[in-house]
C-alpha atoms as a PDB file:
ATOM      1  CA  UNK A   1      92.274 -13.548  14.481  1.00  0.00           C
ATOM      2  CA  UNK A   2      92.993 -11.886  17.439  1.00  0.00           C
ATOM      3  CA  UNK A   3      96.319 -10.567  18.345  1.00  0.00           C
ATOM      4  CA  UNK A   4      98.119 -12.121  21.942  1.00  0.00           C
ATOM      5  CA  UNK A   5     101.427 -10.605  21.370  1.00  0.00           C
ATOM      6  CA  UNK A   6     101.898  -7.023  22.781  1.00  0.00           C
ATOM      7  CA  UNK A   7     103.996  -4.657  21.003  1.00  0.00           C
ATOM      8  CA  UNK A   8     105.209  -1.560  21.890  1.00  0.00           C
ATOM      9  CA  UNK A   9     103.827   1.810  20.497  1.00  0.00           C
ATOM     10  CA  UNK A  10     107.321   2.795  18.978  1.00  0.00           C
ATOM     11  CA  UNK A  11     107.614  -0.275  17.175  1.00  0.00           C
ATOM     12  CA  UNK A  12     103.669   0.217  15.656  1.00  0.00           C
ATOM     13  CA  UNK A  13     104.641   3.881  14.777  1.00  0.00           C
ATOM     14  CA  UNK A  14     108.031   2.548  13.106  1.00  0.00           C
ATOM     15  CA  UNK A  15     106.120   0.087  10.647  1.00  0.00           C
ATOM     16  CA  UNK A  16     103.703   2.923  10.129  1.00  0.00           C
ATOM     17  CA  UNK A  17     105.875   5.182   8.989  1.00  0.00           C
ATOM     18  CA  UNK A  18     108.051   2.914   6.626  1.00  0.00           C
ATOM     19  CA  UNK A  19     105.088   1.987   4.491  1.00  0.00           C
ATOM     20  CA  UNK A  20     105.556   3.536   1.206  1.00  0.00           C
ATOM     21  CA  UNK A  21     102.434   6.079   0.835  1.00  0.00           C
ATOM     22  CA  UNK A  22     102.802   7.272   4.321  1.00  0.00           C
ATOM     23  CA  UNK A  23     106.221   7.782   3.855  1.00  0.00           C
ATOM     24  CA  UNK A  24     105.869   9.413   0.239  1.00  0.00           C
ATOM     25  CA  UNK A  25     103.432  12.077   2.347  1.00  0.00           C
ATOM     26  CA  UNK A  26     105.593  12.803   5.145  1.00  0.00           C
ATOM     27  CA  UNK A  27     108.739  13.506   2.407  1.00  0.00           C
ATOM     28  CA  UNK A  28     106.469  15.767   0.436  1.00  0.00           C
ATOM     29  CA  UNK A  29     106.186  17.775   3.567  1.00  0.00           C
ATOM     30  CA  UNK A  30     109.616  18.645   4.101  1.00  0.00           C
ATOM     31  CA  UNK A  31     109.728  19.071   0.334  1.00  0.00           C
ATOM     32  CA  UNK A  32     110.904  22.966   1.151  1.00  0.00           C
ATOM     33  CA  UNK A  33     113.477  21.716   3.279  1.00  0.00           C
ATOM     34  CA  UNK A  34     114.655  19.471   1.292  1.00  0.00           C
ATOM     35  CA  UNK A  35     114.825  21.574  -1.461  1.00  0.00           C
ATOM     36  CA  UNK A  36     117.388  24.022   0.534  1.00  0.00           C
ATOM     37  CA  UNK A  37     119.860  21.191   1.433  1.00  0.00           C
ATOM     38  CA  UNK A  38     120.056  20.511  -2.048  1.00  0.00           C
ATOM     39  CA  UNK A  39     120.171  23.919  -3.913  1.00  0.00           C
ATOM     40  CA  UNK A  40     121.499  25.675  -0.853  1.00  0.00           C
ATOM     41  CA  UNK A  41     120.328  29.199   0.927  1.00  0.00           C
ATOM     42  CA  UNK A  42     121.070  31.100  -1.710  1.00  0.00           C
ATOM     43  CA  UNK A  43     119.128  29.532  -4.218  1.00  0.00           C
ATOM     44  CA  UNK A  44     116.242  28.603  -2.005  1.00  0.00           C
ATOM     45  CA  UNK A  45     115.911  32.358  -1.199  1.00  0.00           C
ATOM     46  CA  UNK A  46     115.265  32.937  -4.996  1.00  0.00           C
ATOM     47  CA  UNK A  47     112.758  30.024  -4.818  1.00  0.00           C
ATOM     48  CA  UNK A  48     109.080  31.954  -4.725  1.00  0.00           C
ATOM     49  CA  UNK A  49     107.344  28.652  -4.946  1.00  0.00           C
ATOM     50  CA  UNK A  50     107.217  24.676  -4.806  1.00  0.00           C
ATOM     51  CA  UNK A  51     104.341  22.618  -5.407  1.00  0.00           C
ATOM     52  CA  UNK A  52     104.915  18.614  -6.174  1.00  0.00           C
ATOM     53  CA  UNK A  53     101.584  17.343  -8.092  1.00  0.00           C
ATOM     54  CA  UNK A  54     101.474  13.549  -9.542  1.00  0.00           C
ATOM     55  CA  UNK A  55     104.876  13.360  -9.171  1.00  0.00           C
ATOM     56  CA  UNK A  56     105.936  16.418 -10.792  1.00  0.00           C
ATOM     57  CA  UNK A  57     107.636  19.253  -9.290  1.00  0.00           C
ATOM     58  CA  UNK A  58     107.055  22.475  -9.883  1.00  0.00           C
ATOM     59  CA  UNK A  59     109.684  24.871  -8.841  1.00  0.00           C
ATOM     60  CA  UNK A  60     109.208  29.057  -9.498  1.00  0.00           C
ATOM     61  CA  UNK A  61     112.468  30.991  -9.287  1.00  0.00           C
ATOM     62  CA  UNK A  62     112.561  34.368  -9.391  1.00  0.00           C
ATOM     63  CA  UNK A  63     116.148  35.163 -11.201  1.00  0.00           C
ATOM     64  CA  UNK A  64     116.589  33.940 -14.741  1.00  0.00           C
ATOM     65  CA  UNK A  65     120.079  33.377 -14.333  1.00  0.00           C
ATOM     66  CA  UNK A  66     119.657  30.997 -11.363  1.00  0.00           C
ATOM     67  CA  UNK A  67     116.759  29.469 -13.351  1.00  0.00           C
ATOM     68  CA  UNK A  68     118.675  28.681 -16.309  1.00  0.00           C
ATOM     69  CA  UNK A  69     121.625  27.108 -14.236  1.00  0.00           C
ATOM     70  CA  UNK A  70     119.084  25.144 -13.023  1.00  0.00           C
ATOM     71  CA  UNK A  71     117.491  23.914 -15.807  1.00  0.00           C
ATOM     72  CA  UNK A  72     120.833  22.743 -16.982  1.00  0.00           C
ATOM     73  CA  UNK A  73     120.963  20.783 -13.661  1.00  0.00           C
ATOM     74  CA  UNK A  74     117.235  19.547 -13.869  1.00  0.00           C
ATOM     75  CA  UNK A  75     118.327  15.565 -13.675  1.00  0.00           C
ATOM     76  CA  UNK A  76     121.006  16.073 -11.033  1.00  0.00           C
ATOM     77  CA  UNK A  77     118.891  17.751  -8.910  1.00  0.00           C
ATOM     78  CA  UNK A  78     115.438  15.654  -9.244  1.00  0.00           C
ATOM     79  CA  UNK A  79     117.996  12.477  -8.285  1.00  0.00           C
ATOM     80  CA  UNK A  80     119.272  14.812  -4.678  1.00  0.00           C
ATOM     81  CA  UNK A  81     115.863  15.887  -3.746  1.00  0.00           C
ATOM     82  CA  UNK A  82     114.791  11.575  -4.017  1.00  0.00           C
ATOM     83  CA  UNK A  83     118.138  10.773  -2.296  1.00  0.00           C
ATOM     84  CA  UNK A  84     117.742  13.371   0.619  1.00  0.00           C
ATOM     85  CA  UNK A  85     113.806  12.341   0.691  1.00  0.00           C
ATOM     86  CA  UNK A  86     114.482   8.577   1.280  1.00  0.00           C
ATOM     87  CA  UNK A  87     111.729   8.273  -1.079  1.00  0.00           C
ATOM     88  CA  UNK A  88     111.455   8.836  -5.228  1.00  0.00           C
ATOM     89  CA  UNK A  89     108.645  11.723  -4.792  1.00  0.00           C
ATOM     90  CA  UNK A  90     109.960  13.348  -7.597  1.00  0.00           C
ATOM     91  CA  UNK A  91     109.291  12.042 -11.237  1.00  0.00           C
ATOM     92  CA  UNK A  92     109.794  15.158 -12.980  1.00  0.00           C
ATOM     93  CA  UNK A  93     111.121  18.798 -12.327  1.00  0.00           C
ATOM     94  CA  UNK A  94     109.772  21.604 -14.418  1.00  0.00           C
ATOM     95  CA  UNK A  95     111.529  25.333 -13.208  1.00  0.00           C
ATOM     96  CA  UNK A  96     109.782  27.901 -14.817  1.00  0.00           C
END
């Protein structure tokens, strides 16, 4: 059937951009952003690496102290990072 109706390019890009897997994929890349809003500067500076695969994050601190706290905040924090993302990317968080 062929469309009669024009629409306007913002509108197209909206709808684009709210379906779920596109959105999932835009979230994961401003996963490292993201991830400083929620732990803050200081934290992210200790933060060597972040990787999300199938759902899991994978987070690589380099002070123990900072990556015990934040194993003790592992829920609290996997909850933020879906709240800030618009989007539940984040199934699991594993610090290591």
């Amino acid at each position: 059937m062929r469309r009669t109706d024009p629409k306007p390019v913002g509108d197209i890009f909206d709808e684009l951009f709210r379906s779920p897997d596109i959105a999932a994929k835009i979230a994961e890349g401003y996963l490292p952003d993201t991830w400083r809003e929620v732990v803050g500067n200081r934290v992210a500076d200790m933060t060597s690496q972040i990787r999300l695969q199938h759902g899991t994050l994978y987070v690589h601190v380099v002070s123990s102290v900072v990556r015990s706290e934040l194993m003790l905040q592992r829920e609290a924090l996997r909850i933020a990072l879906n709240n800030r993302s618009r989007v539940p990317i984040v199934n699991k968080l594993v610090i290591k």
